[in-house]
C-alpha atoms as a PDB file:
ATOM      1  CA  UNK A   1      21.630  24.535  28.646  1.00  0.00           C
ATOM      2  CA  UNK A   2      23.266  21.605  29.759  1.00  0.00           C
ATOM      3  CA  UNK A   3      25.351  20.871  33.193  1.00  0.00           C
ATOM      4  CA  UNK A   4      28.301  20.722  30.763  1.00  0.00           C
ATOM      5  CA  UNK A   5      27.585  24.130  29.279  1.00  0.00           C
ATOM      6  CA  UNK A   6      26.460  26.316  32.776  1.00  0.00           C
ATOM      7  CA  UNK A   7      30.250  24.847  33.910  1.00  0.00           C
ATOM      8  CA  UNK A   8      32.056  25.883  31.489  1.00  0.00           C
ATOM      9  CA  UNK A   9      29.964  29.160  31.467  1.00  0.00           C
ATOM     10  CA  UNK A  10      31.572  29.537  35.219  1.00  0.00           C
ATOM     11  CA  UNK A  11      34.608  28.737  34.266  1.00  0.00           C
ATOM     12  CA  UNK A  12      34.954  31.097  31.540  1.00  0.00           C
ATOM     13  CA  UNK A  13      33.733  33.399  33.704  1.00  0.00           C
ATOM     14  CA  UNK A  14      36.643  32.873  36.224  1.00  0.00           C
ATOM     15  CA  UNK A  15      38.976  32.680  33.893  1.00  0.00           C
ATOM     16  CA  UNK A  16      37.956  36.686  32.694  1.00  0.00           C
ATOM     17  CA  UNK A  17      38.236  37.634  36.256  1.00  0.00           C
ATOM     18  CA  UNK A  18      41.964  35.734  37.114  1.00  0.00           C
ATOM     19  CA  UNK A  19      42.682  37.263  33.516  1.00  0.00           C
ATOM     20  CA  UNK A  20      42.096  40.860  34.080  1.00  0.00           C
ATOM     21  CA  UNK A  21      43.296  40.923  37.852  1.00  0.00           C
ATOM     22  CA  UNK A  22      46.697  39.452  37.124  1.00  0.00           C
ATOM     23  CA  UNK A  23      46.941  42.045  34.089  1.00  0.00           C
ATOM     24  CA  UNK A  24      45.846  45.032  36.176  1.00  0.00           C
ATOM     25  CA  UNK A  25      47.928  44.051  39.194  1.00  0.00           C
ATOM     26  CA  UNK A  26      51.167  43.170  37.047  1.00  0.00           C
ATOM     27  CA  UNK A  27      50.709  46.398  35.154  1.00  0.00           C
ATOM     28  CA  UNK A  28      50.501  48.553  38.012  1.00  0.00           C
ATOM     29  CA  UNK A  29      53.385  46.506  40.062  1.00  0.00           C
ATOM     30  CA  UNK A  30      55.844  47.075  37.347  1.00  0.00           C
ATOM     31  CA  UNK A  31      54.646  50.585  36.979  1.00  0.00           C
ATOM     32  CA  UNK A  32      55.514  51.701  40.850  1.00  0.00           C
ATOM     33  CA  UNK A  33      58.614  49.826  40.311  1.00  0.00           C
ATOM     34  CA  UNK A  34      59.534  52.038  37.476  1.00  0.00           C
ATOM     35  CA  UNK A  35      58.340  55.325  39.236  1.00  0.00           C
ATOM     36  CA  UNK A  36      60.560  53.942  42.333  1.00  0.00           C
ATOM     37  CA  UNK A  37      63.361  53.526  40.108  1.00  0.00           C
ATOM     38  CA  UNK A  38      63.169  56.876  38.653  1.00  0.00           C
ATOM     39  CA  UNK A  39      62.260  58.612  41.005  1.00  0.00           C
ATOM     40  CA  UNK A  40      59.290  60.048  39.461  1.00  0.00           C
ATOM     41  CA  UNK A  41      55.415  60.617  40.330  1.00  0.00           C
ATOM     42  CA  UNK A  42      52.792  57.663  39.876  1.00  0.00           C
ATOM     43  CA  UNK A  43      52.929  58.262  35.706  1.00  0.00           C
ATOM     44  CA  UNK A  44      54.412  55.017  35.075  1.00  0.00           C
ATOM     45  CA  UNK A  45      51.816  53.459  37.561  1.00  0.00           C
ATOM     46  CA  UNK A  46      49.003  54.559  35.776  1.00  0.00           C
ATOM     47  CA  UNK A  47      49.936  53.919  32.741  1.00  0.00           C
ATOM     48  CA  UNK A  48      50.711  50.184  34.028  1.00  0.00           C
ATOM     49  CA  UNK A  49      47.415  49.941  35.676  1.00  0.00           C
ATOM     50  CA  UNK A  50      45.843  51.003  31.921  1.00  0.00           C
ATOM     51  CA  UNK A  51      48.040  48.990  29.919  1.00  0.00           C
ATOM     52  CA  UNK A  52      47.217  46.098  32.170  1.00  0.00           C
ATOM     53  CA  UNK A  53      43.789  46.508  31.916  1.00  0.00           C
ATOM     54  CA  UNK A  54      44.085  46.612  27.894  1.00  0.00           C
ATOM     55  CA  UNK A  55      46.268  43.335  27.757  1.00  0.00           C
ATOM     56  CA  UNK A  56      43.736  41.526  30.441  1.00  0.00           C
ATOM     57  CA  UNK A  57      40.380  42.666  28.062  1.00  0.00           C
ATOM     58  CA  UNK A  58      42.498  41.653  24.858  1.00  0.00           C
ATOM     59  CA  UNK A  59      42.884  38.268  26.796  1.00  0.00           C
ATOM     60  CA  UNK A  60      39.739  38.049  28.496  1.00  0.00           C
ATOM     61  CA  UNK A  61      38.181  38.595  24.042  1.00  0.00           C
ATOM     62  CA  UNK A  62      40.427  35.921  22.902  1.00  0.00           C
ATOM     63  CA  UNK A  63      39.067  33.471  25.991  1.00  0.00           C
ATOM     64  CA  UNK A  64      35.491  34.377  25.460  1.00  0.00           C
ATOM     65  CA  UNK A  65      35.969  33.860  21.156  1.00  0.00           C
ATOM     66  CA  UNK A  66      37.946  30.390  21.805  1.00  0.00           C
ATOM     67  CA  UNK A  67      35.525  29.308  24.216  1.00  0.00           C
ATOM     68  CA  UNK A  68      32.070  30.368  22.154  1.00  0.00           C
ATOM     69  CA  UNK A  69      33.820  28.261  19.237  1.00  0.00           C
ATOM     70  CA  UNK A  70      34.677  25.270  21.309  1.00  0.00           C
ATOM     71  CA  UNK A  71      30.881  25.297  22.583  1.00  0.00           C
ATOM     72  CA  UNK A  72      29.350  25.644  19.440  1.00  0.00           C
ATOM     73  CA  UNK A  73      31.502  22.623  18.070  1.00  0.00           C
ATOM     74  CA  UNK A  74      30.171  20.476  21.103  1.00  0.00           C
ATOM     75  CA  UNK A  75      26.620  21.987  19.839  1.00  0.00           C
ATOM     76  CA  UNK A  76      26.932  21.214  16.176  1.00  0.00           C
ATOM     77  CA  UNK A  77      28.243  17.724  17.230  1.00  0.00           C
ATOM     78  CA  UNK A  78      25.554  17.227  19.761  1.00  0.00           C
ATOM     79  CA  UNK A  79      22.880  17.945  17.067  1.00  0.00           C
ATOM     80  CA  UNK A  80      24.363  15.526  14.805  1.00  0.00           C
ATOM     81  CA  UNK A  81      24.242  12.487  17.034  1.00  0.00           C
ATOM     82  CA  UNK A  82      20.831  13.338  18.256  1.00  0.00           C
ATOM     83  CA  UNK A  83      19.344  13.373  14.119  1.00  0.00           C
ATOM     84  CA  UNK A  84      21.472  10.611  13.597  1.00  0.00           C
ATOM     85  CA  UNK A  85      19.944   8.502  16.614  1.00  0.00           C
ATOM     86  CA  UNK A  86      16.491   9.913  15.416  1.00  0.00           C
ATOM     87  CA  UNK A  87      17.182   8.271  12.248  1.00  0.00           C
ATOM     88  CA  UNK A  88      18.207   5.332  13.614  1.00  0.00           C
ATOM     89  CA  UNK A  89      15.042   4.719  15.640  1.00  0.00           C
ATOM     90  CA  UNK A  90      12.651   5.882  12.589  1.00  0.00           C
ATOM     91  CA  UNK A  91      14.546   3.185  10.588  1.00  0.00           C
ATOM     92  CA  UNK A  92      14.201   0.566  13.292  1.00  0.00           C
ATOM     93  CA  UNK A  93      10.561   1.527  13.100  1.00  0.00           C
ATOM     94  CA  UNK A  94      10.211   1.175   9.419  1.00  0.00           C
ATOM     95  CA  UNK A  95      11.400  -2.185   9.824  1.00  0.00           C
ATOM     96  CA  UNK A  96       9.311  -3.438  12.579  1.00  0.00           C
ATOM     97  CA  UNK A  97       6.149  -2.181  10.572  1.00  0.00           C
ATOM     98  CA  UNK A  98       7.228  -3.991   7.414  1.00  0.00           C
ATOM     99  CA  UNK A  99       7.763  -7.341   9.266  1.00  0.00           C
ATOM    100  CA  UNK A 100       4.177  -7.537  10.416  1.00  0.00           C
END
């Protein structure tokens, strides 16, 4: 794995975390503030906390899929230019052993 790849691994990786904490926390913030307004037990703050977790793991699936696509792209590309400068040098040595 490449420096560019074991970055963007931690990166990703933060992302997930920043991704499900803001969900959970949001969810369960607006959840006491319903239960405050209604004047009603901490229902509506677990359910929050839940449906926050749900929307951050939906989020934190998307990241992961975009970013596995993105890398592989960057892979695919990376083997191209690497057969394509191996072809290049076999070439170049083709013609150096015809010239002698």
């Amino acid at each position: 794995m490449s420096d560019i790849g074991k970055g963007a691994y931690l990166a990703l990786f933060s992302q997930i975390g920043i991704s499900l904490l803001i969900a959970n926390l949001g969810g369960a913030l607006l959840g006491h503030w319903i239960d405050g307004q209604l004047s009603s037990g901490p229902i509506f703050l677990i359910l929050g906390f839940v449906g926050g977790f749900v929307a951050g793991a939906v989020a934190a699936a998307r990241l992961v899929q975009r970013t596995l696509r993105h890398l592989d792209a960057l892979d695919v590309a990376a083997k191209a230019a690497k057969r394509e400068r191996e072809a290049r040098q076999r070439d170049a040595a083709r013609e150096i052993g015809r010239g002698r």
